[in-house]
N, C-alpha and C. Protein backbone atom coordinates (compact mmCIF):
# COMPACT_ATOMS: atom_id res chain seq x y z
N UNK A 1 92.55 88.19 110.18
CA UNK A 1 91.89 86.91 110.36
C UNK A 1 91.96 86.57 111.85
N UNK A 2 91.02 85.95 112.17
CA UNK A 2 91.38 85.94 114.12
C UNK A 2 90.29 84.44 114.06
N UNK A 3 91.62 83.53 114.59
CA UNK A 3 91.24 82.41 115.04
C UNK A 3 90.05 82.07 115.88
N UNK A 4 89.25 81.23 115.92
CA UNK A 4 88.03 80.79 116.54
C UNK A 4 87.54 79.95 117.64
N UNK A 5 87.66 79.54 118.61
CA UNK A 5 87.73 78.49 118.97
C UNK A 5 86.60 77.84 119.05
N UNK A 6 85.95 76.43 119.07
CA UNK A 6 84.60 76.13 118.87
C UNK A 6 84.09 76.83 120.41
N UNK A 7 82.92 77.38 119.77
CA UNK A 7 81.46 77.78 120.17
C UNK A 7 81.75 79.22 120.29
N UNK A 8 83.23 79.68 120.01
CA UNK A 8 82.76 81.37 119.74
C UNK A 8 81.87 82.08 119.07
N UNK A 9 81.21 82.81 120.04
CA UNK A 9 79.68 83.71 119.47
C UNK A 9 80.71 85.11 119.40
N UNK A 10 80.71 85.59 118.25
CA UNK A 10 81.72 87.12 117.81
C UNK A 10 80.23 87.77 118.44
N UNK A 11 80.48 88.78 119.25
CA UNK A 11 79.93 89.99 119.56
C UNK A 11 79.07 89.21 120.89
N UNK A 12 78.82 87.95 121.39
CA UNK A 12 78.91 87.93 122.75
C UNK A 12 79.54 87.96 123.83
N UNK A 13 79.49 88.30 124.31
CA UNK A 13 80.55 88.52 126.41
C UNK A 13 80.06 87.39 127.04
N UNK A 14 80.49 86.61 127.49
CA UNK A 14 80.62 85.66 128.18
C UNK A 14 79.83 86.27 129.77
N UNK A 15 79.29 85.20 130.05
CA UNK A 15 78.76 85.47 131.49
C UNK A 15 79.48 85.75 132.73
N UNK A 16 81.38 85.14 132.57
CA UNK A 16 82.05 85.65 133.87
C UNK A 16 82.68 86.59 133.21
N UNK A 17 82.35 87.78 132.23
CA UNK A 17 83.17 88.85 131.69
C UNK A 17 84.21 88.74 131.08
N UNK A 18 84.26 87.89 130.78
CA UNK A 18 85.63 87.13 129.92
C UNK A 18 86.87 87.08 130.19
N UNK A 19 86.66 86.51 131.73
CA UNK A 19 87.78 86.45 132.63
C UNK A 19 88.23 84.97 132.17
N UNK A 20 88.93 84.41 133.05
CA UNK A 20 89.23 82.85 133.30
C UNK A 20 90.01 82.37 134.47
N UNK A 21 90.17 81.19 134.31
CA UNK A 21 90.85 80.70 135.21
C UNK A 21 91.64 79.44 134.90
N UNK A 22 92.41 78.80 135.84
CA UNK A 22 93.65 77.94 135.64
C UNK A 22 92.92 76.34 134.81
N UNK A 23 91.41 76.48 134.63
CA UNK A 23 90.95 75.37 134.18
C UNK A 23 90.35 75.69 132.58
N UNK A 24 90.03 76.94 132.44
CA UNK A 24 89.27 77.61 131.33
C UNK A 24 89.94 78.23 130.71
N UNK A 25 91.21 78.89 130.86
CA UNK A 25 92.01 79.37 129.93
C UNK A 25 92.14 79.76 128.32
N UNK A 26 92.29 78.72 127.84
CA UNK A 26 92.17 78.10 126.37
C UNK A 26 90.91 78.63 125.57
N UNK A 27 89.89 78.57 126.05
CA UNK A 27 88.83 79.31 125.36
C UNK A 27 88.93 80.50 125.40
N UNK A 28 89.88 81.56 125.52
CA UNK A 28 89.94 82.75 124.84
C UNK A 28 90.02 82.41 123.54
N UNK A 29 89.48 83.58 122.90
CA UNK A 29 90.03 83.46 121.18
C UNK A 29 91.05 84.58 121.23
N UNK A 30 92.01 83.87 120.26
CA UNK A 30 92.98 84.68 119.60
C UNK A 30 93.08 85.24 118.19
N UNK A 31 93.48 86.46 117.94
CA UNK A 31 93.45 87.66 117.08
C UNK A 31 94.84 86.94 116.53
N UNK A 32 95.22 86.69 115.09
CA UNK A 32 95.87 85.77 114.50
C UNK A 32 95.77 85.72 113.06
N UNK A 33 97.09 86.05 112.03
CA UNK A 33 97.53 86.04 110.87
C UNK A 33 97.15 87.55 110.53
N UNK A 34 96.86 88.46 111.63
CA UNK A 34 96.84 89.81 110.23
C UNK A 34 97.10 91.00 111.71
N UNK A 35 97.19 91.90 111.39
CA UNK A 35 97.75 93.06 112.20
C UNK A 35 96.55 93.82 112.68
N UNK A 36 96.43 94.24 113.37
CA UNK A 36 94.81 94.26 114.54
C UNK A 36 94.64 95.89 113.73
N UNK A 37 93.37 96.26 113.73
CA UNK A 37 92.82 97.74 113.27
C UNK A 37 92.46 97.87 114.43
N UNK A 38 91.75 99.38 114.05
CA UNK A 38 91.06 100.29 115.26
C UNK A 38 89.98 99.23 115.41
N UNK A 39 89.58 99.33 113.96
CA UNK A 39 88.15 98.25 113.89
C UNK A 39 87.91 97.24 114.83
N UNK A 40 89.08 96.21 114.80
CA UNK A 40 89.22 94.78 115.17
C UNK A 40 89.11 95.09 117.07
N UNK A 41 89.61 96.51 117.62
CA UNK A 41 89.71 96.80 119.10
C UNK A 41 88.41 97.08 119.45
N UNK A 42 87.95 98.25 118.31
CA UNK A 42 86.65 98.46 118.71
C UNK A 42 85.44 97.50 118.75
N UNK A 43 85.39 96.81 118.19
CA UNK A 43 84.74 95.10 118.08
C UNK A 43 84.99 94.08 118.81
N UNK A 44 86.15 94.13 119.70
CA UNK A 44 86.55 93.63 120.86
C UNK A 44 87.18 91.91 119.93
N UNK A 45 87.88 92.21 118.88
CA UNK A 45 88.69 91.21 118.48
C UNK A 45 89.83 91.10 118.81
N UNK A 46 90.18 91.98 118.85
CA UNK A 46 91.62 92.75 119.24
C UNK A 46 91.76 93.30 120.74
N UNK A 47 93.03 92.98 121.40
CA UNK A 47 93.19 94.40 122.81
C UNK A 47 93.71 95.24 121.99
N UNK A 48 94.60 95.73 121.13
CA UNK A 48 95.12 96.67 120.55
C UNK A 48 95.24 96.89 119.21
N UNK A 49 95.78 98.29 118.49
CA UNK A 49 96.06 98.52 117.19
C UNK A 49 96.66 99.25 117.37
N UNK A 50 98.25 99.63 116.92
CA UNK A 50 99.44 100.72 117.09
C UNK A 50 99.44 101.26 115.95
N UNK A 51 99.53 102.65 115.99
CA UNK A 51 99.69 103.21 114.69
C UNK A 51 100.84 104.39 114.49
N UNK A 52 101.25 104.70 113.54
CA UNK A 52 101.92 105.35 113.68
C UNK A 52 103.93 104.35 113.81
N UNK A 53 103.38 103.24 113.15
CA UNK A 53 104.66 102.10 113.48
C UNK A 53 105.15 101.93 111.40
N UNK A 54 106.35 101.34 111.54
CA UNK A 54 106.29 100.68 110.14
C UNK A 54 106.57 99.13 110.52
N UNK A 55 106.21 98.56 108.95
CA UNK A 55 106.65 97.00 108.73
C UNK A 55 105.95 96.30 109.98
N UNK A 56 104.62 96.43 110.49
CA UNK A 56 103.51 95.89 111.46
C UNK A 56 103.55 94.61 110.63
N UNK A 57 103.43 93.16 111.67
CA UNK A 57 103.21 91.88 111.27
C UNK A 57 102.73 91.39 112.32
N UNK A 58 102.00 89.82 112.03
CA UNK A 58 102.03 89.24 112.95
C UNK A 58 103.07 88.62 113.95
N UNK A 59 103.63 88.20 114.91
CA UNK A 59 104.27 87.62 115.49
C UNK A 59 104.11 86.20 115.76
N UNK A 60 104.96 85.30 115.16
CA UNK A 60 104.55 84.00 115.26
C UNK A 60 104.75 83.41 116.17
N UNK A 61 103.53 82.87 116.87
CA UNK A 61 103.94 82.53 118.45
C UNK A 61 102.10 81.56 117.96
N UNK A 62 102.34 80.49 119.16
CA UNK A 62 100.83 80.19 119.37
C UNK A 62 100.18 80.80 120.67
N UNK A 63 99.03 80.73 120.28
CA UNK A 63 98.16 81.94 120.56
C UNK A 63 96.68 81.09 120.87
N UNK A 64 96.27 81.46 122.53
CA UNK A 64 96.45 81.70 123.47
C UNK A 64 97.61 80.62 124.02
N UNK A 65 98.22 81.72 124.77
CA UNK A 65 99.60 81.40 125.51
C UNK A 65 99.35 82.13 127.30
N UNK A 66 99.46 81.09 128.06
CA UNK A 66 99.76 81.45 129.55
C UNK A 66 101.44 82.00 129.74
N UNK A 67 100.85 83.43 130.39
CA UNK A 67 102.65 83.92 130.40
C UNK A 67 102.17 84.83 132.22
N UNK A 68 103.39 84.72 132.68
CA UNK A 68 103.81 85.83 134.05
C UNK A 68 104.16 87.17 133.76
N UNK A 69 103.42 88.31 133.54
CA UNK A 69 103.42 89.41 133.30
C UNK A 69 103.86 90.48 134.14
N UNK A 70 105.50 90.84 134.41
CA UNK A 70 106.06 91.96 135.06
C UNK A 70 105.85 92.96 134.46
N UNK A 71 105.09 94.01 135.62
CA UNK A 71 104.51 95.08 135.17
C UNK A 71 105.12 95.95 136.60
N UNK A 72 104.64 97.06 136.45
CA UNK A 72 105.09 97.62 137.61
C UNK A 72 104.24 97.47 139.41
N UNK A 73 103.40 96.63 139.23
CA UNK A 73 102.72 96.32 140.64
C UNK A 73 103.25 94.84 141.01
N UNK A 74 104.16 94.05 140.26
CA UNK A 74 104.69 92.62 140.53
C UNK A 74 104.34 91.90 139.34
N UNK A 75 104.38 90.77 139.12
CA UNK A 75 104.04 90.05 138.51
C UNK A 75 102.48 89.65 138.22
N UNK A 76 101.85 89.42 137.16
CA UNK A 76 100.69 89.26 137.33
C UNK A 76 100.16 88.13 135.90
N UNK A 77 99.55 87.16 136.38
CA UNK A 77 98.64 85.89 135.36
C UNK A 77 98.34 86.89 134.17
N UNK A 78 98.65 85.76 132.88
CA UNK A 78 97.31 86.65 132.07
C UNK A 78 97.76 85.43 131.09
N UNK A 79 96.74 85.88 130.23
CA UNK A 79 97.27 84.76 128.63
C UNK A 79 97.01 85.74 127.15
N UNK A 80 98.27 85.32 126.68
CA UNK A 80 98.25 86.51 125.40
C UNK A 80 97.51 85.74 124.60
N UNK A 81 96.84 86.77 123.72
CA UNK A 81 95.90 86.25 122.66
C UNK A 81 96.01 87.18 121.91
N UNK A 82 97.06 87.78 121.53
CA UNK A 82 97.74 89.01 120.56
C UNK A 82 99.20 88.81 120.41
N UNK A 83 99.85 88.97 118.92
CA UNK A 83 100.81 89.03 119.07
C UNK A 83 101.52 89.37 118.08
N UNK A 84 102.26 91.19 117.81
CA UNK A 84 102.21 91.52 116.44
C UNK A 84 104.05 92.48 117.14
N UNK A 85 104.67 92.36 115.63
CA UNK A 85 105.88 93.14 115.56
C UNK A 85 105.76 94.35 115.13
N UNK A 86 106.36 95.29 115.35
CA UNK A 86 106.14 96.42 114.80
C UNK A 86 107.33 97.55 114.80
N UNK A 87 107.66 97.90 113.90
CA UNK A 87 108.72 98.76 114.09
C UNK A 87 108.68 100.62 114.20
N UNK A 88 109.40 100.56 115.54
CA UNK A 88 109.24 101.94 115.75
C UNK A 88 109.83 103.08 114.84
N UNK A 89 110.11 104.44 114.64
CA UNK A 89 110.69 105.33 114.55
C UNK A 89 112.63 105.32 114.44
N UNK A 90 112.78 104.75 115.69
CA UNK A 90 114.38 104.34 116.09
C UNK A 90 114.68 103.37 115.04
N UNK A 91 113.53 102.40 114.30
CA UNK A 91 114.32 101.47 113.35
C UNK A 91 114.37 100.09 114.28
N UNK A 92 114.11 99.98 115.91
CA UNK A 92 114.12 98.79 116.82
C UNK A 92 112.70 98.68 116.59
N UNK A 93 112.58 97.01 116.49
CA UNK A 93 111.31 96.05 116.37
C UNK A 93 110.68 96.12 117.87
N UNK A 94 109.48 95.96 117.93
CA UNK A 94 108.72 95.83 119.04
C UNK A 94 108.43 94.76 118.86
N UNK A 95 108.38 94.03 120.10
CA UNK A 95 107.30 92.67 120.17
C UNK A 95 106.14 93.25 121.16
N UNK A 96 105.04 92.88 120.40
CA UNK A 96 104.23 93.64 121.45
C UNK A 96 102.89 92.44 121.06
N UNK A 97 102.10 91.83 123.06
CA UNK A 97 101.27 91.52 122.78
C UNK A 97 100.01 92.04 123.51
N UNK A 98 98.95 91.55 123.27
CA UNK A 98 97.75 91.73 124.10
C UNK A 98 97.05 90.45 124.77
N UNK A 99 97.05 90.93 126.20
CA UNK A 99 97.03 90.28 127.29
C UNK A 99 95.05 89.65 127.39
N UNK A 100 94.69 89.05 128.11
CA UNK A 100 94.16 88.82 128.69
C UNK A 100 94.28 88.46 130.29
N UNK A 101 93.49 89.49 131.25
CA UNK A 101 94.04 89.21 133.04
C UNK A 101 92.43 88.35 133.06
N UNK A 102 92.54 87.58 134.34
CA UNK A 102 91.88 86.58 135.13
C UNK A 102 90.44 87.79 135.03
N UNK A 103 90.40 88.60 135.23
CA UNK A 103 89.44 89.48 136.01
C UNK A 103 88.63 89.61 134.61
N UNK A 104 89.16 89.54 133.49
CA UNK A 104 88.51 89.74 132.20
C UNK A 104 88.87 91.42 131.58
N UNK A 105 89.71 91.46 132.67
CA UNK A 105 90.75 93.01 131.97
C UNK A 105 91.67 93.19 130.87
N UNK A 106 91.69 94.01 130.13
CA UNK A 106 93.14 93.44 128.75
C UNK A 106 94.28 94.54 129.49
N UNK A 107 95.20 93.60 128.92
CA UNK A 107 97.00 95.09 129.12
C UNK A 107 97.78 94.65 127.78
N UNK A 108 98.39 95.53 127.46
CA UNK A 108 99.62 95.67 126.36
C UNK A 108 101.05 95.71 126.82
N UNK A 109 101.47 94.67 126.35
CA UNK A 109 102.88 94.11 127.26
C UNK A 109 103.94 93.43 126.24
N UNK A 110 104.96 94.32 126.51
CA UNK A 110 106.43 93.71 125.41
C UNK A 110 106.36 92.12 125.37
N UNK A 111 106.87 92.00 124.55
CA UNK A 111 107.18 90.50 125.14
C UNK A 111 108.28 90.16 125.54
N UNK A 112 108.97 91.29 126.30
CA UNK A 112 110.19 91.10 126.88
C UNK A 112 109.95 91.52 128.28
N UNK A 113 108.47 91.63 128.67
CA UNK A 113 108.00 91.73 129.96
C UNK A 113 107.60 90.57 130.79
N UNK A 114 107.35 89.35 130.10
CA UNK A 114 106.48 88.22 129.90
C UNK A 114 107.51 86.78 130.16
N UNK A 115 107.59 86.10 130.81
CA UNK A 115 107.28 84.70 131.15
C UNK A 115 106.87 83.87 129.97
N UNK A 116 106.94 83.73 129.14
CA UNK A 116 105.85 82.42 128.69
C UNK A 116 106.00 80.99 129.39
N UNK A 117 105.30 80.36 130.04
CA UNK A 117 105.20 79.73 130.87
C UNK A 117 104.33 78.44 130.23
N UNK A 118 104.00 77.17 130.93
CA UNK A 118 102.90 76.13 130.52
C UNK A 118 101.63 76.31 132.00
N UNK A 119 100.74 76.20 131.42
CA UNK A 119 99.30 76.35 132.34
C UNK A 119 99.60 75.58 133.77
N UNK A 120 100.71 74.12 133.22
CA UNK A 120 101.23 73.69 134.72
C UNK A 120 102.24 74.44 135.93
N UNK A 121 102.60 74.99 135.47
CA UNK A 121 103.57 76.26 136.12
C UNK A 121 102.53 76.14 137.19
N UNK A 122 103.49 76.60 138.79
CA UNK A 122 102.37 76.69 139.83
C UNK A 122 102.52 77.95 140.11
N UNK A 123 104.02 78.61 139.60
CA UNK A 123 103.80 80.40 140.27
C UNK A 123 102.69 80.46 138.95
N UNK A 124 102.28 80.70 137.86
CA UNK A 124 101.25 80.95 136.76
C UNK A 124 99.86 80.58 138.05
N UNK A 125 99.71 79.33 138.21
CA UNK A 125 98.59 78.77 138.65
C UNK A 125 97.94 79.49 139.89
N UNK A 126 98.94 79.49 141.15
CA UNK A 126 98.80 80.84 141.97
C UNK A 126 98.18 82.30 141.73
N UNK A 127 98.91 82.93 140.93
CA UNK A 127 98.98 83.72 140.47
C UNK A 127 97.33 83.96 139.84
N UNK A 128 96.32 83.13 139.12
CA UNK A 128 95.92 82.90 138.26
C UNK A 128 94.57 82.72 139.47
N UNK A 129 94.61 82.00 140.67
CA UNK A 129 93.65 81.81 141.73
C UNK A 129 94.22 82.75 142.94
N UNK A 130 94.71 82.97 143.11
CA UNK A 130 94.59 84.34 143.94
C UNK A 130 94.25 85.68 142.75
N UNK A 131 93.71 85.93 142.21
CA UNK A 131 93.09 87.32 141.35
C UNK A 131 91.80 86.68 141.19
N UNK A 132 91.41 84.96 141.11
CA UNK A 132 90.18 85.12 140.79
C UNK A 132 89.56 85.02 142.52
N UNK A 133 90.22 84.84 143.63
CA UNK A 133 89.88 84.60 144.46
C UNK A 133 89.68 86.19 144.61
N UNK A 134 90.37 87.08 144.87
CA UNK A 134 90.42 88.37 144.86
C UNK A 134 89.38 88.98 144.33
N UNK A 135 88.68 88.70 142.83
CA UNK A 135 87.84 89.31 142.33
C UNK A 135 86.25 88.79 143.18
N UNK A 136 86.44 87.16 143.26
CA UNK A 136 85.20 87.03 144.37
C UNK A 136 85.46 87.55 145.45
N UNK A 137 86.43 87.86 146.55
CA UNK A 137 86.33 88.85 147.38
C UNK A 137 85.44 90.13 147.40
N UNK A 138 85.92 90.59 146.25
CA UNK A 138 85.28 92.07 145.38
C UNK A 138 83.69 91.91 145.24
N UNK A 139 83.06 90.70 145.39
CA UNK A 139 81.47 90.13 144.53
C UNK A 139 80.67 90.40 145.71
N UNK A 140 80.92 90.11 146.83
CA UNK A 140 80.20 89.98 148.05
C UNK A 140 80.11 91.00 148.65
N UNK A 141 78.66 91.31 149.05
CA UNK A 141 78.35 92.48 149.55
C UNK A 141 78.28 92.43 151.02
């Protein structure tokens, strides 16, 4: 089941690529109450589907969430709009969500990588206008 937010068109892309920013945030939709398929990725409901896991659930968290994402290039904006448990092989639970970045890029990130933060946060807010400033850098020819 994957939450809606008003005026989601399922199978349109948004005109800034379905990026955002520190004012627009919130209108991502979030993937919510059921465990993401290939299907749901390939349809672009989902950033992910793990397979090969046992005892897959949702993760109860609200959803979209602004979090600070340590990855290996620094920290980086994004807002999860995924968020499912899953247990590996070893018998240890994963928290694992799917990201949304400013640029309209997805990443897959523990949630023991993650910040969850409030949209007022100013390292988030920074963070969040320098990538979109960055990506208009990138626009101009």
């Amino acid at each position: 089941m994957t939450a809606k937010p008003d005026g989601y068109d399922p199978g349109h892309e948004p005109e800034d690529g379905g990026g955002f920013d520190v004012d627009d945030w919130g209108r991502l939709a979030a993937f919510t109450g059921a465990v993401a398929s290939l299907d749901d990725v390939q349809a672009r409901r989902a950033v992910f589907a793990l397979a090969d896991t046992e005892d897959a659930r949702p993760l109860d968290m609200d959803l979209p969430q602004p979090v600070i994402w340590w990855d290996e290039d620094g920290e980086q904006a994004a807002v999860a709009v995924q968020a499912e448990v899953h247990t590996g092989d070893n018998g240890e639970p994963m928290e694992v969500l799917g990201l949304i970045l400013p640029d309209g890029g997805s990443a897959v990130a523990l949630l023991e990588d993650v910040d969850l933060v409030d949209d007022t946060d100013p390292a988030w807010r920074a963070l969040v206008e320098a990538a979109v400033d960055g990506a208009d850098d990138g626009d101009e020819d």
